[in-house]
Structures are given as structure tokens and as C-alpha cells.
PDB file of N, CA and C in Angstrom:
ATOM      1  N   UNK A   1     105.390  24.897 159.270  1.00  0.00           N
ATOM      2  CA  UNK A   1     104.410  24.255 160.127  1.00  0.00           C
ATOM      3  C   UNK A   1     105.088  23.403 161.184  1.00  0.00           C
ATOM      4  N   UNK A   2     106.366  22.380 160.866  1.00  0.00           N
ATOM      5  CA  UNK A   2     107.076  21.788 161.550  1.00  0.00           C
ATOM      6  C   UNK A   2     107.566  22.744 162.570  1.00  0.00           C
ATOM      7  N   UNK A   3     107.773  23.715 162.318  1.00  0.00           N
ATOM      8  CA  UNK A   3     108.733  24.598 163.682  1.00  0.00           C
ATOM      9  C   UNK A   3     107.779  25.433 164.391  1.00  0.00           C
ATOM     10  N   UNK A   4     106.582  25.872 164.059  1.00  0.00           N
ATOM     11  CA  UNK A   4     105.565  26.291 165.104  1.00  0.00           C
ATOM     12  C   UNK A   4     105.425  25.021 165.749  1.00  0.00           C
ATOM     13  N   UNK A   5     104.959  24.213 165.394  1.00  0.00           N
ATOM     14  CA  UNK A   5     104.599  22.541 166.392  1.00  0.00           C
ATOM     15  C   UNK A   5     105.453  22.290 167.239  1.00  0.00           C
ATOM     16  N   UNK A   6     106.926  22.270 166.922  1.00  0.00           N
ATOM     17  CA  UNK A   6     108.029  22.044 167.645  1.00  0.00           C
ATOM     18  C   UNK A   6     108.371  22.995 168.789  1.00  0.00           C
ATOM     19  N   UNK A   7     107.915  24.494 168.179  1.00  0.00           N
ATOM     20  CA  UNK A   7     108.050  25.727 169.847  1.00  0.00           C
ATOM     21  C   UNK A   7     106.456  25.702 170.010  1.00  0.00           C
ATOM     22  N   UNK A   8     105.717  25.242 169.936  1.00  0.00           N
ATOM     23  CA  UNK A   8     104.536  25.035 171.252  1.00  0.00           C
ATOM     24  C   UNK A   8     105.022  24.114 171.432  1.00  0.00           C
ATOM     25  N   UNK A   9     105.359  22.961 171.326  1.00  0.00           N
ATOM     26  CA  UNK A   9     105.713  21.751 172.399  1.00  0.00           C
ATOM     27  C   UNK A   9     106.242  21.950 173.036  1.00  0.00           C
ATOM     28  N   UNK A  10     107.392  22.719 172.704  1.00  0.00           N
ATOM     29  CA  UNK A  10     108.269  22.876 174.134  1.00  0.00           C
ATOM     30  C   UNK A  10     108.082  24.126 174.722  1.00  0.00           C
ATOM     31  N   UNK A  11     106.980  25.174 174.451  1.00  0.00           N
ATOM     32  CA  UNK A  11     106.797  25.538 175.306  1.00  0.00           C
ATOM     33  C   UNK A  11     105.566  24.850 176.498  1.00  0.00           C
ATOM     34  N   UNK A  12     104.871  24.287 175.343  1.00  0.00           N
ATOM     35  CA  UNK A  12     104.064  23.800 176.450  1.00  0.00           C
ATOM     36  C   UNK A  12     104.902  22.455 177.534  1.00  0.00           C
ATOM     37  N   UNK A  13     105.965  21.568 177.402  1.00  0.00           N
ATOM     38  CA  UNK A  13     106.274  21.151 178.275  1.00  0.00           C
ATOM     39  C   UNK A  13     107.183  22.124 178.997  1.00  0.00           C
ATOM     40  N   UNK A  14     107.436  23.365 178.864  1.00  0.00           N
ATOM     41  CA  UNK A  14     108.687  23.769 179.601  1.00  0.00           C
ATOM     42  C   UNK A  14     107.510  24.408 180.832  1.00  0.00           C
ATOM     43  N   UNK A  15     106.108  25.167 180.233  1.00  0.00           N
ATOM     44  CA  UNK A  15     104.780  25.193 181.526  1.00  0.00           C
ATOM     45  C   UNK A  15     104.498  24.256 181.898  1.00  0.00           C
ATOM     46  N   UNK A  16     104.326  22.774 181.538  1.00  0.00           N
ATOM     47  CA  UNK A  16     103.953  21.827 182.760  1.00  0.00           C
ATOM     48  C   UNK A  16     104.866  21.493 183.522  1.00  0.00           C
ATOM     49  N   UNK A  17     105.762  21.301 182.903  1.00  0.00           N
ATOM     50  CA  UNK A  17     107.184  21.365 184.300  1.00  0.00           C
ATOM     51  C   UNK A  17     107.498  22.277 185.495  1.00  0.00           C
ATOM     52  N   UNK A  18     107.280  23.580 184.922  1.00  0.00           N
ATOM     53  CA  UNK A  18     107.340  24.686 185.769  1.00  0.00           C
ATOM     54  C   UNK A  18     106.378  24.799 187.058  1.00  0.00           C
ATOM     55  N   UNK A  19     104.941  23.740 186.107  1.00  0.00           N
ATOM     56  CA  UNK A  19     103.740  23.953 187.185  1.00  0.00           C
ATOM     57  C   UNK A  19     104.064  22.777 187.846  1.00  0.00           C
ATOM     58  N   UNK A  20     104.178  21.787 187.598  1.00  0.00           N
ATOM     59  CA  UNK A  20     104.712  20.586 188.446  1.00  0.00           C
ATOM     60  C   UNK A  20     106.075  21.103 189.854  1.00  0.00           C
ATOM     61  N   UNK A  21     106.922  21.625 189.316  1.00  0.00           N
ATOM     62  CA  UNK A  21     107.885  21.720 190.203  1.00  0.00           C
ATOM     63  C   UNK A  21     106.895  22.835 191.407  1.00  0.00           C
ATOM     64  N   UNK A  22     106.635  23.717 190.984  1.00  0.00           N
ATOM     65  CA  UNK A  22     106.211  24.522 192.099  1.00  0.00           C
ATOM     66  C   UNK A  22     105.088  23.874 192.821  1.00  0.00           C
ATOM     67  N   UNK A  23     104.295  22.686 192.136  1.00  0.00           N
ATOM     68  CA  UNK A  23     103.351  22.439 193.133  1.00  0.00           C
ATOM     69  C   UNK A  23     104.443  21.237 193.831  1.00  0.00           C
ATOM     70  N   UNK A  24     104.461  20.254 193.074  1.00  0.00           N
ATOM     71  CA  UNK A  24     105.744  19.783 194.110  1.00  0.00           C
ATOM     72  C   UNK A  24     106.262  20.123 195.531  1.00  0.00           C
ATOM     73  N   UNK A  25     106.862  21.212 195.108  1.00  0.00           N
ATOM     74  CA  UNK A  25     107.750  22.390 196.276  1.00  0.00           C
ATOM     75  C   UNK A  25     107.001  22.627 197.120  1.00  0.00           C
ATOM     76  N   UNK A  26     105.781  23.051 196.929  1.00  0.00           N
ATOM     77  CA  UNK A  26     104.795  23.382 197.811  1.00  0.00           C
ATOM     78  C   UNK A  26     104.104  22.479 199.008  1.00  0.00           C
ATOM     79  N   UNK A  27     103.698  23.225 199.818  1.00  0.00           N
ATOM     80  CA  UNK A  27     102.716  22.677 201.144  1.00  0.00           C
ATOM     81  C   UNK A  27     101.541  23.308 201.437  1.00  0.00           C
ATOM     82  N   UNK A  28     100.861  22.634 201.661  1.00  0.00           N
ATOM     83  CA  UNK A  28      99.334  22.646 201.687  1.00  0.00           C
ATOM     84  C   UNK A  28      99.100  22.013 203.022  1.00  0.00           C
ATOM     85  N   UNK A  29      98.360  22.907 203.587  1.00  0.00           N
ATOM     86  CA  UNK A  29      97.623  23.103 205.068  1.00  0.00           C
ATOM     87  C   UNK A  29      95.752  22.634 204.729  1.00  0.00           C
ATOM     88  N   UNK A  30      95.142  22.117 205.399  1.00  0.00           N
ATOM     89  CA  UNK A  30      93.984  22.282 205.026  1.00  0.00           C
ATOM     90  C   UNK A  30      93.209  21.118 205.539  1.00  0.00           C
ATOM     91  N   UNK A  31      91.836  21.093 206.528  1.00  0.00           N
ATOM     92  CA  UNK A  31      91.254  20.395 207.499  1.00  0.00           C
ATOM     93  C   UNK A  31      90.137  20.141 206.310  1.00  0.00           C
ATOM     94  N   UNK A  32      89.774  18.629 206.132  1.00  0.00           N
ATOM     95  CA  UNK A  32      88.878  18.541 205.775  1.00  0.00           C
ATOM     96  C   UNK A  32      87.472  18.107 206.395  1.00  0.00           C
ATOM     97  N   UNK A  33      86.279  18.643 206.345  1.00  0.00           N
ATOM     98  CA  UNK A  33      85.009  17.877 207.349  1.00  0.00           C
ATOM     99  C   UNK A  33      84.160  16.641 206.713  1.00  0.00           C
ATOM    100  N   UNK A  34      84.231  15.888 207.251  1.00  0.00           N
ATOM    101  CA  UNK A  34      83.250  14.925 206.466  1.00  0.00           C
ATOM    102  C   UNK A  34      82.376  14.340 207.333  1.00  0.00           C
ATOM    103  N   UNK A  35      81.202  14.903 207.453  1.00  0.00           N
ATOM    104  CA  UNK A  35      79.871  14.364 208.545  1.00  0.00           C
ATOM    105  C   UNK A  35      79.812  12.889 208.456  1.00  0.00           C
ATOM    106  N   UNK A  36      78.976  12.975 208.991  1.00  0.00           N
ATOM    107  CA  UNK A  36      78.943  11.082 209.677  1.00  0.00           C
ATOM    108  C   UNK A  36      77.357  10.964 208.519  1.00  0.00           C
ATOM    109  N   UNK A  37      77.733   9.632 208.210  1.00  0.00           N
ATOM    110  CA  UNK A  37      76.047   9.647 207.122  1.00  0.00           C
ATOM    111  C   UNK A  37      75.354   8.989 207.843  1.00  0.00           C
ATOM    112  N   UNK A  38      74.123   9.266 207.071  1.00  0.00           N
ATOM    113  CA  UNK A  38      73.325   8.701 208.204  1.00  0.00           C
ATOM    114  C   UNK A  38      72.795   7.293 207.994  1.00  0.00           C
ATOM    115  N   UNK A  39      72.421   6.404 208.286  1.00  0.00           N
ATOM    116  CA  UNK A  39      72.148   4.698 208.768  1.00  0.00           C
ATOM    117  C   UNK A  39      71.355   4.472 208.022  1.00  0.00           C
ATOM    118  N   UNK A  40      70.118   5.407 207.336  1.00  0.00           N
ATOM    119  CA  UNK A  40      69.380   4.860 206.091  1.00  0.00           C
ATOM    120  C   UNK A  40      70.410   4.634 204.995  1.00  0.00           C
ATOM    121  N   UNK A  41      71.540   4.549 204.645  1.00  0.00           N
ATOM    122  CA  UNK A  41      72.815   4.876 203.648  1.00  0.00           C
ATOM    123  C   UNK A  41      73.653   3.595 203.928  1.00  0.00           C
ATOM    124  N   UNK A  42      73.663   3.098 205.041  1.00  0.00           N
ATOM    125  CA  UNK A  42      74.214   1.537 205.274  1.00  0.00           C
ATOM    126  C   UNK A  42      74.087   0.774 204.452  1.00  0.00           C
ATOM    127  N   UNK A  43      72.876   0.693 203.585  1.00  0.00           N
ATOM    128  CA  UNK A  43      72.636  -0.333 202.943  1.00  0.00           C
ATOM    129  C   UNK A  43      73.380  -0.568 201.410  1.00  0.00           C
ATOM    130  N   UNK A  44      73.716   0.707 201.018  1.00  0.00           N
ATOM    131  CA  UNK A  44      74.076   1.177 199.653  1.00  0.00           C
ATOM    132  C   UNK A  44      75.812   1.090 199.790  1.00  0.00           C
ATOM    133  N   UNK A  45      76.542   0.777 201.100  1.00  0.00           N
ATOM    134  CA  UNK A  45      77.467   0.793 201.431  1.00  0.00           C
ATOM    135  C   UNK A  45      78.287  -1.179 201.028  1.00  0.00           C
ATOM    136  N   UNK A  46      79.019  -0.946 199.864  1.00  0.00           N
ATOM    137  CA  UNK A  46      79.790  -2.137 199.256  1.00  0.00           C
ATOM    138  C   UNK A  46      80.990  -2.613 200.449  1.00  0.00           C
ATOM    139  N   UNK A  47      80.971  -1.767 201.673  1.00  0.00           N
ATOM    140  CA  UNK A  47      82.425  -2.103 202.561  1.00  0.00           C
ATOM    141  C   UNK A  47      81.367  -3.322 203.848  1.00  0.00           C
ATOM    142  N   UNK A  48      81.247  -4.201 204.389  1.00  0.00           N
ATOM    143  CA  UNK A  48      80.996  -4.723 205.574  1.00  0.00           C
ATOM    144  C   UNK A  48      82.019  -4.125 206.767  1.00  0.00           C
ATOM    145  N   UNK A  49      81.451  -3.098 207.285  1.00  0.00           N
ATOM    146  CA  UNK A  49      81.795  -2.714 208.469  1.00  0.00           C
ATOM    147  C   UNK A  49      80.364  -2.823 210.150  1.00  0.00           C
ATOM    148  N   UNK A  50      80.921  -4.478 210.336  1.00  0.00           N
ATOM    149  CA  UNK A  50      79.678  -4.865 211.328  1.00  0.00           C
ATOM    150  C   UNK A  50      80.942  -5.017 212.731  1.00  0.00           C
ATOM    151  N   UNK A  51      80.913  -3.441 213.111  1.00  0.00           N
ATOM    152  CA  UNK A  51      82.052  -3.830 214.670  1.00  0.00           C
ATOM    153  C   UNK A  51      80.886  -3.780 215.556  1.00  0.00           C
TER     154      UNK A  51
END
């Protein structure tokens, strides 16, 4: 029982590493849109933004 536990652990950290490094490595392109809300929604808003 000790040595199945011991090779999933390390396999499972030897896949999160693997997935870490490649996202790491990686670049990501990508525009995000975020509409303007609308002024009935001011009120529910915790930031004071009075420019």
C-alpha cells in the first residue's frame, strides 16, 4: 500500500510540474471586452469614483 501511494505521488507531482513549466513557458495573446455599466449600478459600487 506504501509503494502504490509513494508512485502516485510522484507521479502526480512529476504532472503538475510538467503542467506548470509549459504554462509558464508559454504566451498568451488575448483582448479582453468589458462594456461600460450602466449608472443605475453606481450605487452598488464600494469604490468612490466622483471625477
Amino acid at each position: 500500500m506504501n509503494t502504490l501511494k509513494n508512485s502516485l505521488s510522484k507521479m502526480v507531482k512529476h504532472t503538475a510540474e510538467a503542467a506548470l513549466k509549459r504554462d509558464a513557458n508559454s504566451t498568451t495573446c488575448f483582448a479582453v471586452y468589458q462594456p461600460k455599466a450602466p449608472q443605475s449600478l453606481k450605487k452598488f459600487s464600494k469604490v468612490n469614483n466622483d471625477k
